[in-house]
Protein backbone atom coordinates (compact mmCIF):
# COMPACT_ATOMS: atom_id res chain seq x y z
CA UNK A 1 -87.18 -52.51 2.79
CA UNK A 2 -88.83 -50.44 5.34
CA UNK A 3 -89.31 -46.88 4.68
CA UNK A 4 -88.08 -46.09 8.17
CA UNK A 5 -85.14 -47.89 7.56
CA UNK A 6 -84.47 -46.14 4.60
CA UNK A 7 -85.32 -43.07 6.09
CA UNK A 8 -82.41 -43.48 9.11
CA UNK A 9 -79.77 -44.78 5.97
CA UNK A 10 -80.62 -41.42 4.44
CA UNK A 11 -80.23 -39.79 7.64
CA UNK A 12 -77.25 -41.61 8.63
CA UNK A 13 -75.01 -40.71 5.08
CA UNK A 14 -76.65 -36.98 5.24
CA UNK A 15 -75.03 -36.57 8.90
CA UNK A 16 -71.61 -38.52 7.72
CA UNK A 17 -71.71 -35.32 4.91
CA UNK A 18 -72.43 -32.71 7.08
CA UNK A 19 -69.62 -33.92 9.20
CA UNK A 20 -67.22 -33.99 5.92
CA UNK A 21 -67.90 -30.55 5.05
CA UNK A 22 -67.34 -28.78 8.35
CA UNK A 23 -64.13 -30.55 8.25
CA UNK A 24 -63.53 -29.65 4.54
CA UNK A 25 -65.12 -25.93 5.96
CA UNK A 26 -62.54 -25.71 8.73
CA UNK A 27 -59.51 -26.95 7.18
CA UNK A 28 -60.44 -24.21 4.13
CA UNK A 29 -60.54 -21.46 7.00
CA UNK A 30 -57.31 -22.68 8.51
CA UNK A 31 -55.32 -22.29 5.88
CA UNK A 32 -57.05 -18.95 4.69
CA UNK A 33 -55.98 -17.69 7.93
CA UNK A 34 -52.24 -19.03 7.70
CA UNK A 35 -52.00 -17.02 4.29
CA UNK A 36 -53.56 -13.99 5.24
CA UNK A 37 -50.52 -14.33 8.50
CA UNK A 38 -47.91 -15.18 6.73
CA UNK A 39 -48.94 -12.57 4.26
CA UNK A 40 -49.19 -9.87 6.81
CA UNK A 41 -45.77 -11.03 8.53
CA UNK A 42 -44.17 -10.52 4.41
CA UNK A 43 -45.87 -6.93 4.03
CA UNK A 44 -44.38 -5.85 7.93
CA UNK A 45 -41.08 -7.24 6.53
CA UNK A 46 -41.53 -5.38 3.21
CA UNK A 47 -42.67 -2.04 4.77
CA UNK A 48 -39.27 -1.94 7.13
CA UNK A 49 -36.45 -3.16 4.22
CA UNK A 50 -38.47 -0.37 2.51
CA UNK A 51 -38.60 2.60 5.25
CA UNK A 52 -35.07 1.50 5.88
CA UNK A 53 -33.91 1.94 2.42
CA UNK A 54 -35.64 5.39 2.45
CA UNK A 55 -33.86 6.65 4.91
CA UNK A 56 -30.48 5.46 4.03
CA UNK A 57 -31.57 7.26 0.71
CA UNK A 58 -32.59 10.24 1.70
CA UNK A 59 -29.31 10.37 4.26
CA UNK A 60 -26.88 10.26 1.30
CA UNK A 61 -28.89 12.93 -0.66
CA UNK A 62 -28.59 15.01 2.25
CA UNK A 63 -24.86 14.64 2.68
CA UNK A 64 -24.65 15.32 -0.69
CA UNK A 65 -26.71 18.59 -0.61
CA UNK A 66 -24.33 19.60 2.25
CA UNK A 67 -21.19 18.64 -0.28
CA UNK A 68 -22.32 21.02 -2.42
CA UNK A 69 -24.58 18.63 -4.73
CA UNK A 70 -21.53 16.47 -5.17
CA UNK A 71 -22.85 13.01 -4.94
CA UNK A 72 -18.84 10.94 -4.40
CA UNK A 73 -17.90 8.33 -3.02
CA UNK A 74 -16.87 9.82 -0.07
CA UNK A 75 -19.78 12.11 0.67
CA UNK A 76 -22.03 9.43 0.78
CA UNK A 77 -20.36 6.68 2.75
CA UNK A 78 -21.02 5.96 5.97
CA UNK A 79 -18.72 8.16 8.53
CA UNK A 80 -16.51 5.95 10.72
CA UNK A 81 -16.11 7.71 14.22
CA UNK A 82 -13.14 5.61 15.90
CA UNK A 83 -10.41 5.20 12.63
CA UNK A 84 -7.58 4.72 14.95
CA UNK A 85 -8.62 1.67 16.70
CA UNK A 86 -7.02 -1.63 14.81
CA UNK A 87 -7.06 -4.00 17.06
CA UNK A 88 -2.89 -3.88 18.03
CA UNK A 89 -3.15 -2.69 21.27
CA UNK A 90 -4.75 -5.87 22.44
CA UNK A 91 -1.65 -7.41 20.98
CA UNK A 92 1.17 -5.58 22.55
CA UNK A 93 0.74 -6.40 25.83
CA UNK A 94 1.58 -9.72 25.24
CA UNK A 95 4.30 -8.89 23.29
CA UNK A 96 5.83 -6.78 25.68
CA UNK A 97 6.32 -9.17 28.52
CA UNK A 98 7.64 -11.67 26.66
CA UNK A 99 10.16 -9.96 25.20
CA UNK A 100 11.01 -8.95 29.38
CA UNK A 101 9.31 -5.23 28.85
CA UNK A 102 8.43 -4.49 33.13
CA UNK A 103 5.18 -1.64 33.12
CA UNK A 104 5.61 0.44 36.04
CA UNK A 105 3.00 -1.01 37.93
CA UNK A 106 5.27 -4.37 38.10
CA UNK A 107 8.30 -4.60 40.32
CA UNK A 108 11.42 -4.54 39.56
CA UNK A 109 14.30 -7.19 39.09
CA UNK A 110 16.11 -7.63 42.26
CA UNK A 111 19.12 -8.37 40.83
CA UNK A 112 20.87 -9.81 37.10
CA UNK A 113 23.64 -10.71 36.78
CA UNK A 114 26.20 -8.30 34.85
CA UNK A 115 27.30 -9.39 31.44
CA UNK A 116 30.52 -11.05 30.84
CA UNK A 117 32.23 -8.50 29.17
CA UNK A 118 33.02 -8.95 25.23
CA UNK A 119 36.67 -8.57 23.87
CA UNK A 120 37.20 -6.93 21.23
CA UNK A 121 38.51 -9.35 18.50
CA UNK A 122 42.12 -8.45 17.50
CA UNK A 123 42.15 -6.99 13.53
CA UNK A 124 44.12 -9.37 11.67
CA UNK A 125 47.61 -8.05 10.63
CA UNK A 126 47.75 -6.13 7.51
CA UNK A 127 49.10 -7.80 4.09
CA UNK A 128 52.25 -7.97 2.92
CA UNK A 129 52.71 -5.38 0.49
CA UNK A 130 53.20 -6.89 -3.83
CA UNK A 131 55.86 -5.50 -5.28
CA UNK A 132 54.80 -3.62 -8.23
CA UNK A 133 55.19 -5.42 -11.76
CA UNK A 134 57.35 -3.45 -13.94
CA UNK A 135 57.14 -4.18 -17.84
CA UNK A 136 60.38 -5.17 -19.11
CA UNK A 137 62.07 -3.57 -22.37
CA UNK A 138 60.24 -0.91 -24.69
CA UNK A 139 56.76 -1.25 -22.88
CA UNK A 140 58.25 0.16 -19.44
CA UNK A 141 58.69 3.05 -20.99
CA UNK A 142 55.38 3.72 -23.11
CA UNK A 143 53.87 2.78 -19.74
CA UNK A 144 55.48 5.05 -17.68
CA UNK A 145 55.13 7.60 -20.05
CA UNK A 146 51.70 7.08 -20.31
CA UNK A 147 50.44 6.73 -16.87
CA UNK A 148 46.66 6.07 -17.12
CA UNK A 149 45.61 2.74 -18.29
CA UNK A 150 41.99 4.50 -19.28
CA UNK A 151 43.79 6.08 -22.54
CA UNK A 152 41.33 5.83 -25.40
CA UNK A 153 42.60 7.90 -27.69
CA UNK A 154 43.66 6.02 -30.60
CA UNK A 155 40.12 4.27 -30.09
CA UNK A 156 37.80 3.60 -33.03
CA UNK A 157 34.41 4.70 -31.94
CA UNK A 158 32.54 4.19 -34.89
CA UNK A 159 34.09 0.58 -35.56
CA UNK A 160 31.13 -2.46 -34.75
């Protein structure tokens, strides 16, 4: 072999590794500067959960320095400024003019028809009155003489 031959073989493999490691060198780079964003982009994200969690802190031990150092449930919640609104009204509109409800912005009904008129149903006629039963022999009498049928008198109360 030549020596200049050898020479531009040597040359030709040293250029061929240059080239490798720039690319080796660049892709190194590239992903040193992906971390160092993403890692930024996680510390932003990490420095607003945090100031916001501060301040909801420090909100609830003010409300409960203006309770009086009581630190309930209801001192620290969060306030709700409209309680009244549930969502109903939306609702009763609807409701309204289908069961025939008019606003006063609406016109009236020309004309309807009146009712028929409803007749009273007739009561039915009373019953026939039962004659009463009368006990016959010695038990009409006790009966009569008695007169309440809640007599307990001669009633064992102790007896199971």
């Amino acid at each position: 072999m030549n020596p200049e031959e050898d020479l531009a073989t040597l040359r030709h493999k040293l250029a061929g590794l240059e080239r490798e490691n720039g690319d080796r060198m660049y892709l190194v780079d590239n992903r040193a500067a992906k971390t160092i964003e993403e890692t930024r982009t996680a510390g932003d994200q990490l420095k607003q959960e945090t100031s916001a969690a501060l301040a909801a802190r420090s909100e609830q031990k003010r409300r409960a320095e203006a309770a009086g150092g009581w630190a309930t449930e209801s001192t620290l919640s969060e306030k709700v400024e409209d309680d009244g609104d549930f969502g109903f009204e939306e609702d009763e509109a609807e409701n309204e003019r289908r069961a025939g409800y008019r606003t006063a912005e609406e016109q009236p009904v020309a004309f309807r028809p009146p009712a028929p008129p409803v007749q009273a149903p007739t009561p039915p006629p009373p019953p026939a009155p039962v004659p009463e039963e009368r006990p016959a022999g010695r038990h009409r009498r006790a009966a009569a003489a008695r007169g309440d049928d809640d007599d307990f008198a001669n009633t064992d109360w102790l007896a199971t």
